[in-house]
Protein backbone atom coordinates (compact mmCIF):
# COMPACT_ATOMS: atom_id res chain seq x y z
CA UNK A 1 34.90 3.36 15.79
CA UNK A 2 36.64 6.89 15.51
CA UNK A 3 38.23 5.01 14.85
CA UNK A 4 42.06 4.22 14.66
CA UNK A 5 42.10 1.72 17.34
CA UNK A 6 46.16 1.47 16.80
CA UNK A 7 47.13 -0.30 19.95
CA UNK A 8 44.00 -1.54 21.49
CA UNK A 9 44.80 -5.48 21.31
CA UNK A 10 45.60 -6.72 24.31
CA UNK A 11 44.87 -10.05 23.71
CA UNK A 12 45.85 -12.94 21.41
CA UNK A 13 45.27 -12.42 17.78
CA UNK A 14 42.40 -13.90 16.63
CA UNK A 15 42.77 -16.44 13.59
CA UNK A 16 41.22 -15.32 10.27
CA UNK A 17 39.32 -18.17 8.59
CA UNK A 18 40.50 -18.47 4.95
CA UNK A 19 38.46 -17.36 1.81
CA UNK A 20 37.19 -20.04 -0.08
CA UNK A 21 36.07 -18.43 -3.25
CA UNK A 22 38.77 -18.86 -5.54
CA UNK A 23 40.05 -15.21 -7.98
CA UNK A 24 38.28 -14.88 -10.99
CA UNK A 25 41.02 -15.56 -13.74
CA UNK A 26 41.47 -14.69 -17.54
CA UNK A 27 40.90 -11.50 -19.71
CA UNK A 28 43.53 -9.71 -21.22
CA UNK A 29 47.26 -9.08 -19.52
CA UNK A 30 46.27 -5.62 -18.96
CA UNK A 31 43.07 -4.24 -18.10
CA UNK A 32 41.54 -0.39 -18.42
CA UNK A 33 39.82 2.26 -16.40
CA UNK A 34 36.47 2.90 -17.25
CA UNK A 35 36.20 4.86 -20.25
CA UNK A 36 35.17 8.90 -19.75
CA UNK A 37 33.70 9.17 -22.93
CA UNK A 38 30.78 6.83 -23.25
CA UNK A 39 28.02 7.55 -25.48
CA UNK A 40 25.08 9.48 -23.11
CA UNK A 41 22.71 6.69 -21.79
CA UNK A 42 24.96 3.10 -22.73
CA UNK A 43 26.01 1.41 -19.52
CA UNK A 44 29.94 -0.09 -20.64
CA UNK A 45 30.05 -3.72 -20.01
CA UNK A 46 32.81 -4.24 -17.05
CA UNK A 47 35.86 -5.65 -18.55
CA UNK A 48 36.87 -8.97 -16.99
CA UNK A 49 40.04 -8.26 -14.56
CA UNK A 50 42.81 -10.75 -14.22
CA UNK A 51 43.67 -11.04 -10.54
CA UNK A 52 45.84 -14.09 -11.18
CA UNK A 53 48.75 -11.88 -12.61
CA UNK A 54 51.21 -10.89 -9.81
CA UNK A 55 51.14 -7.25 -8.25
CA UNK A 56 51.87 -4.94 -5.64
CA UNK A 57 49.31 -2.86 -4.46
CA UNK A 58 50.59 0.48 -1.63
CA UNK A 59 47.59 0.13 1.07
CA UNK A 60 46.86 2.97 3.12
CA UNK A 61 46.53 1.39 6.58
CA UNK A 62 44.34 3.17 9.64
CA UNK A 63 45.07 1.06 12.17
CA UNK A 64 48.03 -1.10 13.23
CA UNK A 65 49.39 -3.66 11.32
CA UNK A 66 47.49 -6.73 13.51
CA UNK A 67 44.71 -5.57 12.42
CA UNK A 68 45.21 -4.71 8.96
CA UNK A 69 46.50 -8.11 8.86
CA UNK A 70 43.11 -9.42 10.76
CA UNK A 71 40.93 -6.91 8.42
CA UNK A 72 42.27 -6.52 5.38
CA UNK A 73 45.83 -8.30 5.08
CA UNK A 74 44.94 -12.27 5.32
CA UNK A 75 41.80 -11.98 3.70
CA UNK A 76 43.03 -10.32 0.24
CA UNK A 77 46.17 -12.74 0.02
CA UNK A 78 43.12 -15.64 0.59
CA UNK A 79 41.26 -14.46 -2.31
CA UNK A 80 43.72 -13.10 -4.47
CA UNK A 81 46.69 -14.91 -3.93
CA UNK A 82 49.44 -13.44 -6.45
CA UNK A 83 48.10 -9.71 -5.00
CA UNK A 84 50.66 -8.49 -3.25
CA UNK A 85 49.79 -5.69 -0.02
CA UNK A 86 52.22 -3.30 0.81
CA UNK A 87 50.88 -1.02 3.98
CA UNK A 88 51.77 2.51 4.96
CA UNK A 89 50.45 4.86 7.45
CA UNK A 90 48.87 3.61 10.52
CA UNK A 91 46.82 6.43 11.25
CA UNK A 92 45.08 9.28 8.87
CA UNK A 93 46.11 12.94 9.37
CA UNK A 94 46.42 15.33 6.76
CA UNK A 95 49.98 15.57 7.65
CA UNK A 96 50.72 11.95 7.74
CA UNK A 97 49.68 11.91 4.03
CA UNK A 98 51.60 14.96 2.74
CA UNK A 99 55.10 13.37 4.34
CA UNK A 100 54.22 10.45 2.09
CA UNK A 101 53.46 12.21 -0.95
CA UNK A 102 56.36 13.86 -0.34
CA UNK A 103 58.46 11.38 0.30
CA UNK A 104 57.63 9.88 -3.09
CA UNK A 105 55.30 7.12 -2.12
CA UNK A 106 52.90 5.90 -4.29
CA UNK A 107 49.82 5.13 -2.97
CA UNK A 108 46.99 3.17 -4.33
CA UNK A 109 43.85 2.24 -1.93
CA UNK A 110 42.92 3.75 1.43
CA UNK A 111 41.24 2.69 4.47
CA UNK A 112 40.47 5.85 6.34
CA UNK A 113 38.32 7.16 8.98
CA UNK A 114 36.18 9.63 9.69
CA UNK A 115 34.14 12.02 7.12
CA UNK A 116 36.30 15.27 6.79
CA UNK A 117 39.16 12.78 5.60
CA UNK A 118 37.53 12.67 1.96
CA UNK A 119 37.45 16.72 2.09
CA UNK A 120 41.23 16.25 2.76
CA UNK A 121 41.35 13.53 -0.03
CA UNK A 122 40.14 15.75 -2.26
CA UNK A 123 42.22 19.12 -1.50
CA UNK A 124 45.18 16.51 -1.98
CA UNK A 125 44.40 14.83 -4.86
CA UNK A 126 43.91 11.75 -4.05
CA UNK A 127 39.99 11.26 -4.40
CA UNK A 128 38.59 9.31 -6.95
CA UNK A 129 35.33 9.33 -8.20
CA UNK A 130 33.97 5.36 -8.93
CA UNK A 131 30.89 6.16 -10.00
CA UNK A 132 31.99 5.27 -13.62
CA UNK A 133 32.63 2.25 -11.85
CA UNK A 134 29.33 1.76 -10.18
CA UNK A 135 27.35 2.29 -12.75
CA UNK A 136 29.16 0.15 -15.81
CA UNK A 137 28.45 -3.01 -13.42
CA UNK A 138 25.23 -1.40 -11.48
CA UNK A 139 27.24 -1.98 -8.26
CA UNK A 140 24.07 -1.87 -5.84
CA UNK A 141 24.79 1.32 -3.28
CA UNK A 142 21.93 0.48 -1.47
CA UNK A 143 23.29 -2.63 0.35
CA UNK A 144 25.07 -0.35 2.62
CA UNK A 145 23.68 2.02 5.55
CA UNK A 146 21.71 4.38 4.78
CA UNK A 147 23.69 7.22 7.12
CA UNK A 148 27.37 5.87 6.52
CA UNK A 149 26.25 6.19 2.22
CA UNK A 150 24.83 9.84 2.78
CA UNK A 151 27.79 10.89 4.24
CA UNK A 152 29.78 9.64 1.84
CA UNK A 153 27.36 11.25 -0.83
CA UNK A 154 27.61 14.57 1.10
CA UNK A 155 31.04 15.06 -0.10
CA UNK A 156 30.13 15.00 -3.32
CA UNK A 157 30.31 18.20 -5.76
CA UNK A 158 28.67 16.84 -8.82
CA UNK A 159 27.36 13.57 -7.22
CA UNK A 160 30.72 11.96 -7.20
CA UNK A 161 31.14 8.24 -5.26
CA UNK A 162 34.65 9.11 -3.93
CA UNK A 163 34.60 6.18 -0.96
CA UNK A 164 32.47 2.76 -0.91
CA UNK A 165 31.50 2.68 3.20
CA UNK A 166 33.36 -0.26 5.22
CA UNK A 167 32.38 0.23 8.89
CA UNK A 168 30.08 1.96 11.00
CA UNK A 169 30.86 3.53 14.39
CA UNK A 170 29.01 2.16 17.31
CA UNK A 171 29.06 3.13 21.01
CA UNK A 172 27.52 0.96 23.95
CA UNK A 173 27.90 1.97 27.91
CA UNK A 174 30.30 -0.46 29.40
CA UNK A 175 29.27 -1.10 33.12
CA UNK A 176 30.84 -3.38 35.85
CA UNK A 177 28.54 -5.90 37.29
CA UNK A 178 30.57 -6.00 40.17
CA UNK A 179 30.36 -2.89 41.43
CA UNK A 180 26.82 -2.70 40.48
CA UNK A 181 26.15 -5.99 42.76
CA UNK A 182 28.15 -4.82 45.82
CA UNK A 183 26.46 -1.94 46.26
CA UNK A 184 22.85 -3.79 45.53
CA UNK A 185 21.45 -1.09 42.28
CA UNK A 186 20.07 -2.78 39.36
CA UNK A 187 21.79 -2.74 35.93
CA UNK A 188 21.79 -0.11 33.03
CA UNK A 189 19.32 -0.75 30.45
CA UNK A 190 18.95 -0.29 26.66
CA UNK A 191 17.08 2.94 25.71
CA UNK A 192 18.01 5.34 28.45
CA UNK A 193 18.72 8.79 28.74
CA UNK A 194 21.33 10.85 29.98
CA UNK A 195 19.42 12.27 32.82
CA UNK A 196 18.84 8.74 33.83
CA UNK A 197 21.84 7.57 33.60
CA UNK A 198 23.50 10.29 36.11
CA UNK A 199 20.45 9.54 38.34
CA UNK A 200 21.93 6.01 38.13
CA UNK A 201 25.61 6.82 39.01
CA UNK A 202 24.74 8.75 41.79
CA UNK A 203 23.78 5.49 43.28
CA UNK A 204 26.97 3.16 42.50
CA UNK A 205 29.42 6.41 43.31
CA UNK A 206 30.59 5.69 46.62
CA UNK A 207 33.44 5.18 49.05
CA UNK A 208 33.29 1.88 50.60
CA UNK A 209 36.67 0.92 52.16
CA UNK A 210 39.14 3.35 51.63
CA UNK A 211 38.06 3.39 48.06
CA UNK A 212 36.50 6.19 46.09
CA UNK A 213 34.07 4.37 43.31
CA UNK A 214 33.04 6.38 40.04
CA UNK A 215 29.77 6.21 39.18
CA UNK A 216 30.35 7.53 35.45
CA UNK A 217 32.81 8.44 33.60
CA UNK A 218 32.23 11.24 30.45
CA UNK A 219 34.35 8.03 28.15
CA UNK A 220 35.21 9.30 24.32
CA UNK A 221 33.80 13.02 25.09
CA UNK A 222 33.17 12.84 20.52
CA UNK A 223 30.33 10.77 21.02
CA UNK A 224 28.23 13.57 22.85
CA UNK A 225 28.16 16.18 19.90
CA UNK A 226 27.69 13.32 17.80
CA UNK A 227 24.66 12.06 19.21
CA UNK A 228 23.26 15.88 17.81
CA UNK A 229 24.87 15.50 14.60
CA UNK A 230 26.65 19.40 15.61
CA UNK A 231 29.52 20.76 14.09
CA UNK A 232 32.05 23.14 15.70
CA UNK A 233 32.02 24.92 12.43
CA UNK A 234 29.58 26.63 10.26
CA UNK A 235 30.85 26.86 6.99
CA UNK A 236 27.62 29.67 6.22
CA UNK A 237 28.89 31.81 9.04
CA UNK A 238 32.54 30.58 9.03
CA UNK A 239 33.09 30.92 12.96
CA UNK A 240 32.56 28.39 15.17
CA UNK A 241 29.14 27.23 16.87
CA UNK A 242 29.47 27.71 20.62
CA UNK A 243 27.55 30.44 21.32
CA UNK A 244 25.43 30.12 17.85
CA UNK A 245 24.23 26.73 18.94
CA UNK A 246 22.86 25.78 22.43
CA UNK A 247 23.31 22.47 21.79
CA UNK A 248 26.89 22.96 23.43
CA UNK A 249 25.19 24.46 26.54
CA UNK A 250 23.17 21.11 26.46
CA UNK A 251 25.99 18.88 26.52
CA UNK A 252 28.00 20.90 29.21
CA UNK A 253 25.48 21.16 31.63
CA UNK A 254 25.36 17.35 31.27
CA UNK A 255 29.08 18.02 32.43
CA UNK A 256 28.41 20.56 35.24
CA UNK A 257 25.93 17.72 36.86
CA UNK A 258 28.85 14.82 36.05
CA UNK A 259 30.67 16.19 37.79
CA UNK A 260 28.83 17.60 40.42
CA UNK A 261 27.91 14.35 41.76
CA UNK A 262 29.88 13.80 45.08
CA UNK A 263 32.63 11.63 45.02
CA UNK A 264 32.27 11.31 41.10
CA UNK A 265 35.38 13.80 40.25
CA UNK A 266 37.98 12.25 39.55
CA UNK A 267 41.86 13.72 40.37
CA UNK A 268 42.19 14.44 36.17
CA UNK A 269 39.36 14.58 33.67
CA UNK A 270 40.30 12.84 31.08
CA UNK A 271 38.59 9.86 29.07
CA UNK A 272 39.36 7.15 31.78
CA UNK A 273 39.26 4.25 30.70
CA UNK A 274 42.11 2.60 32.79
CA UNK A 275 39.49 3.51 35.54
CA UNK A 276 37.10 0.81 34.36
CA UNK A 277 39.18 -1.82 32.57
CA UNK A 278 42.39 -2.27 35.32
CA UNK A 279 41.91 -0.12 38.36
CA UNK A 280 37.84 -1.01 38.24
CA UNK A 281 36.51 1.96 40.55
CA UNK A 282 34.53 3.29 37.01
CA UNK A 283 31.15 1.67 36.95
CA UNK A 284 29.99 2.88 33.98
CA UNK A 285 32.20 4.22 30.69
CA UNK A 286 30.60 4.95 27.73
CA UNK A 287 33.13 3.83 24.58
CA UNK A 288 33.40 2.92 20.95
CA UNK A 289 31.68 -0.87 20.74
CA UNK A 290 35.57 -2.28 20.37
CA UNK A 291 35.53 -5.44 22.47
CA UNK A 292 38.56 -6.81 22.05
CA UNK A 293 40.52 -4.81 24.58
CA UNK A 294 37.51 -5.32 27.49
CA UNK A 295 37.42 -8.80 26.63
CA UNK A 296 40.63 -9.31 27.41
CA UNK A 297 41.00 -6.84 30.71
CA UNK A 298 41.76 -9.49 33.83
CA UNK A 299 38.51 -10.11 36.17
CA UNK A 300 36.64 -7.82 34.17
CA UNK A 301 33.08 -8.49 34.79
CA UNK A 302 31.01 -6.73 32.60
CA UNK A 303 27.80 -6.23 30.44
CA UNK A 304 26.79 -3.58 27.80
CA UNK A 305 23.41 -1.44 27.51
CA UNK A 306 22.71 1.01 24.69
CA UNK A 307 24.53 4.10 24.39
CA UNK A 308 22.58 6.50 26.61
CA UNK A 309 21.18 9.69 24.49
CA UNK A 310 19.55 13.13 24.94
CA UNK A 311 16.04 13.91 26.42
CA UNK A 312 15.73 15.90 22.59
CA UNK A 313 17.65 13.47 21.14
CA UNK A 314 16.19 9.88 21.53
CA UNK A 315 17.42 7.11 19.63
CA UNK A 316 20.45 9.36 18.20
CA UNK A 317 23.24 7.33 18.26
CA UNK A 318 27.13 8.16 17.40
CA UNK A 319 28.48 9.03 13.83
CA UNK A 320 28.18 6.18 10.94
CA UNK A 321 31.44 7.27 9.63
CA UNK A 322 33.88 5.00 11.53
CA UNK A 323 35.59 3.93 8.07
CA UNK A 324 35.75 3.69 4.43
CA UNK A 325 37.41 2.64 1.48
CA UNK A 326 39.08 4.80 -1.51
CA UNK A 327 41.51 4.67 -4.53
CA UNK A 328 44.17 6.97 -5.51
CA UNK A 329 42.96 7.65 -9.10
CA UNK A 330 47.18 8.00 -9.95
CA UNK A 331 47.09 4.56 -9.17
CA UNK A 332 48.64 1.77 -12.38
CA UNK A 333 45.90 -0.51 -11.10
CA UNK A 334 42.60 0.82 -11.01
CA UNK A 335 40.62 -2.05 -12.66
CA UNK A 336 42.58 -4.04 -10.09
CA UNK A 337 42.04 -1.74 -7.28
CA UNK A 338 38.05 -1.59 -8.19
CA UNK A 339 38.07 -5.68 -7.50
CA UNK A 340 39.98 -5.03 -4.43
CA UNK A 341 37.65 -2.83 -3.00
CA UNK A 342 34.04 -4.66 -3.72
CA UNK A 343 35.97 -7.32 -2.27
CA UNK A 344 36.32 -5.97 1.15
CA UNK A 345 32.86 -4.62 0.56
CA UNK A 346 31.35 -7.60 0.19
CA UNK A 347 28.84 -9.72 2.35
CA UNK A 348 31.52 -12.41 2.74
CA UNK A 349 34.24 -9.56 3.96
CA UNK A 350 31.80 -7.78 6.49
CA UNK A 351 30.87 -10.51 8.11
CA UNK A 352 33.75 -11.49 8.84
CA UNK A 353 34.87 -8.97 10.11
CA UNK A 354 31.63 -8.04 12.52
CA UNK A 355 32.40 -11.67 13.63
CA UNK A 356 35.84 -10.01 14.61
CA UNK A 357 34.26 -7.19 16.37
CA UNK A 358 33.95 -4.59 13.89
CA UNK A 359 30.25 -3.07 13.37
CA UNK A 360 29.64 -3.60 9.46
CA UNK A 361 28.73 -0.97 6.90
CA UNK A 362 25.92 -3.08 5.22
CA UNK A 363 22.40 -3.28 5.75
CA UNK A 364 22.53 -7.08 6.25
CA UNK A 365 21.11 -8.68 8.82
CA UNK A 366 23.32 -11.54 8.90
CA UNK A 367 26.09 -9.36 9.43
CA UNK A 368 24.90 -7.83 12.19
CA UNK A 369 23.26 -10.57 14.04
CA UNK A 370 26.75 -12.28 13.74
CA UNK A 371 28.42 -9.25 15.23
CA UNK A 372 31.40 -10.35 17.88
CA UNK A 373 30.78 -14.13 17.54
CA UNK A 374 34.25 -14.93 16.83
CA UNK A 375 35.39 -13.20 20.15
CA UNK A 376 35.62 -15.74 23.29
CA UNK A 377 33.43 -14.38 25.91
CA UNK A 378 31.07 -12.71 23.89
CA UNK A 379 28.40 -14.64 23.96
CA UNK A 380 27.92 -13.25 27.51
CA UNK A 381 27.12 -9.87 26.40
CA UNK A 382 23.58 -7.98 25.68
CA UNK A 383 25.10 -7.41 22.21
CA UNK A 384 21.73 -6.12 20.57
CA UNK A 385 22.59 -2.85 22.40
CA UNK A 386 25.49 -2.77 19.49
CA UNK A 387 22.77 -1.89 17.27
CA UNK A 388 19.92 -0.33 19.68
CA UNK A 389 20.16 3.46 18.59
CA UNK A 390 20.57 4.57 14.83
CA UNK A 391 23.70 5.77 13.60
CA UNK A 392 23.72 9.91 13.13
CA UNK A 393 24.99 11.41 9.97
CA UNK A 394 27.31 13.63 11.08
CA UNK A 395 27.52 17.47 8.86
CA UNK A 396 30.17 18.11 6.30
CA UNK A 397 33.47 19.42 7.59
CA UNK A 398 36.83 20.02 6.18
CA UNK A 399 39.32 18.37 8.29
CA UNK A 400 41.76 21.13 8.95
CA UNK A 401 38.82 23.52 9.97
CA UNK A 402 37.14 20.74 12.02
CA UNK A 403 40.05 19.74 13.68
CA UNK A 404 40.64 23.87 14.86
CA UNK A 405 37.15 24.53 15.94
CA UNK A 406 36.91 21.43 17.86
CA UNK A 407 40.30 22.00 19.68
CA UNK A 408 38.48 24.00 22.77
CA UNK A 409 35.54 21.29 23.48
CA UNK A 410 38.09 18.99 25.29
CA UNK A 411 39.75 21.67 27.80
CA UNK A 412 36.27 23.16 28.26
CA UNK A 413 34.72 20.13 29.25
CA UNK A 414 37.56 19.63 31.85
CA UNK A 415 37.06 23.26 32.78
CA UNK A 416 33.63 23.06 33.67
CA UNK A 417 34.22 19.63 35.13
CA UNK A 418 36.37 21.13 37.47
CA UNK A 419 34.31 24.40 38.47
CA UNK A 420 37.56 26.70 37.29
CA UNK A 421 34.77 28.46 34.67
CA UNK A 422 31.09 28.62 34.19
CA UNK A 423 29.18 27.28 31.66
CA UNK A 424 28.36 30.80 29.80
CA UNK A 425 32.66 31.69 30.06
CA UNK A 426 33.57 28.71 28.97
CA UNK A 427 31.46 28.77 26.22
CA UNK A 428 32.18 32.48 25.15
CA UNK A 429 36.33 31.27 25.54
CA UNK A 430 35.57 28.49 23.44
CA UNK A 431 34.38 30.71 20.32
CA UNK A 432 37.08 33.31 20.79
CA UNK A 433 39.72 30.11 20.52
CA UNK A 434 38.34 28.62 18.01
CA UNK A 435 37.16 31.68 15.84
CA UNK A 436 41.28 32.85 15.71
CA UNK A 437 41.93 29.37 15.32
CA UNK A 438 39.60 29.24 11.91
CA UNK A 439 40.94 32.70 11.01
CA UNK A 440 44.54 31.54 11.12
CA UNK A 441 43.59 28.59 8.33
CA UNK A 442 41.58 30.72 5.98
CA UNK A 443 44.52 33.52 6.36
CA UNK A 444 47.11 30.52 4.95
């Protein structure tokens, strides 16, 4: 889910059932960070943490505050009662960080999205490595997905652990029974392709009363170079990948024939999906598998199938990296912060919060199989398509160079989708943006 969904409640907040397992208590007053020095081979015995003392921990929040107080909030004050949560952000950017730092503010734990955000982390400052962690209580890695771990690992220098994995980005096609029964064409189904699925919409895009019906909209335009696991940028080459990678010519003649189909142009490309949820003329919109706000759209009658992917590209699905944990290591409270974070880690944590609607990190079946239970109306949904395609580990990109090569993809999609450029133009534009774009960072 990337994945700030700031804003996307429409609906009632859902009540978070209480923790039951009561804070581990006693040790001494003040606890310490794992010693750096340890002799080569010992494994340091983990130093039992008071959590019953009072304290204020700064949370980095990337969403808005309902949910942080759905996600993270309620269940930490549950558990750890005398832990006080203070929350800033709402949102990671680069920028949105350096204001705070400058402002003073001391932050101690993060909840961030997205996998160039630990590059950032790290340029800043405010990465720390828990591997010393990890390994003095043998803190079992393997519990969580294998893709959202790697590219977490993939940041690494010197095998660092600078973020433990919290949630995984899924993406489902949305499509509107409705308009699928009044115009008499069967349903989308799990494990199709692209091609199909455009074969499909040219059947449901129609005009039928004065109304012009959509067949397909492109929905969050991320997910389609994600499915290929391709970067805008080539740190080897350091230029961008347009014309390097034909990939991109993949994906946009998947936009040309969009497009193309009659009647399926909408007035203004853009990810629609008002279109679908309120006006209803979209019949199919592929989005992030974030329920909530569909659930609670009025007269919304819908199912979900499995993200459609590439003919070269089967069973790709989006990028793993919808969220993760970290700790500042300025922070007074590391020992503190480490209990903090295996909490919202844990089994107990993740499933309740896939029960909210949020695809878990961790290999656990449970957790998955109780994905969206908590949500009324859910139970009518093909929900195994949550989980249909595997999640794509997505290449390692610094966030300020990511963020510049990437900045042409959406006005070159609407380009094409609009017949003002060519594929090869658009493509060749692209580079040249980006390329100065990349040059203007490195020239800093």
């Amino acid at each position: 889910m990337n994945h700030t969904r700031k804003g996307y409640l429409t609906w009632a907040t859902i009540l978070v059932t209480a923790m039951t397992i009561s804070a581990c208590a006693g040790g001494a007053a003040e606890t310490k960070s794992p010693p750096a020095n340890e002799a080569a081979g010992e494994t340091p015995k983990a130093p039992v943490v008071d959590m019953s003392k009072p304290i204020t921990l700064t949370f980095f929040n990337n969403a808005s505050n309902e949910i942080f107080e759905q996600e993270i909030g309620a269940r930490i004050r549950a558990k750890y009662p005398n832990v006080t949560i203070k929350t800033v952000g709402n949102g990671f950017t680069r920028s949105n960080i350096e204001k705070l730092l400058a402002s003073g503010e001391q932050i101690d734990l993060f909840w961030i999205g997205f996998q160039e955000s630990i590059a950032d982390m790290k340029a800043l400052g405010l990465a720390m490595d828990l591997t010393a962690f990890i390994k003095r209580e043998g803190y079992d890695l393997s519990r969580f997905d294998d893709s959202a771990l790697q590219m977490v690992k993939d940041q690494s220098d010197k095998g660092e652990i600078f973020a433990l994995p919290w949630q995984v980005g899924s993406a489902v096609l949305f499509y509107n029974k409705d308009l699928f029964d009044k115009f008499g064409v069967s349903y989308p189904k799990d494990g199709m392709t692209w091609n199909e699925t455009l074969e499909l919409a040219k059947k449901v895009t129609r005009s039928d009363n004065g109304v012009q019906y959509r067949g397909l909209d492109i929905g969050l335009t991320r997910h389609f170079y994600q499915q290929y696991a391709l970067s805008p940028y080539d740190p080897k080459t350091g230029k961008a990948t347009y014309l390097s990678d034909p990939r991109w010519n993949r994906i946009m003649q998947f936009v040309k024939d969009l497009y193309a189909i009659p009647g399926n142009r909408p007035e203004k490309i853009v990810e629609d999906r008002a279109g679908f949820m309120q006006q209803k003329v979209v019949a199919m919109l592929p989005w992030s598998a974030y329920f909530q706000p569909f659930l609670g759209a009025q007269d919304l009658n819908f199912n979900i199938a499995a993200l459609p992917v590439f003919d070269d590209a089967k069973g790709q699905g989006v990028s793993p990296a919808a969220s993760i944990l970290m700790m500042s290591p300025s922070t007074k409270y590391k020992d503190e912060g480490w209990e903090i974070l295996k909490f919202l880690a844990s089994d107990e944590v993740e499933i309740g919060n896939s029960r909210i609607g949020f695809p878990p990190a961790i290999k656990l079946q449970a957790a998955k199989d109780q994905f969206g239970a908590d949500l009324p109306g859910v139970e009518k949904l093909n929900m195994k398509a949550v989980f249909h395609n595997k999640l794509t580990p997505q290449p390692v990109i610094r966030g300020d160079l990511h963020s510049a090569a990437i900045r042409p993809y959406v006005p070159m999609i609407q380009n094409i989708g609009n017949d003002k450029a060519d594929i090869n133009t658009s493509l060749r534009d692209s580079q040249e943006a980006a390329d100065k774009a990349i040059q203007e960072i490195n020239s800093r």
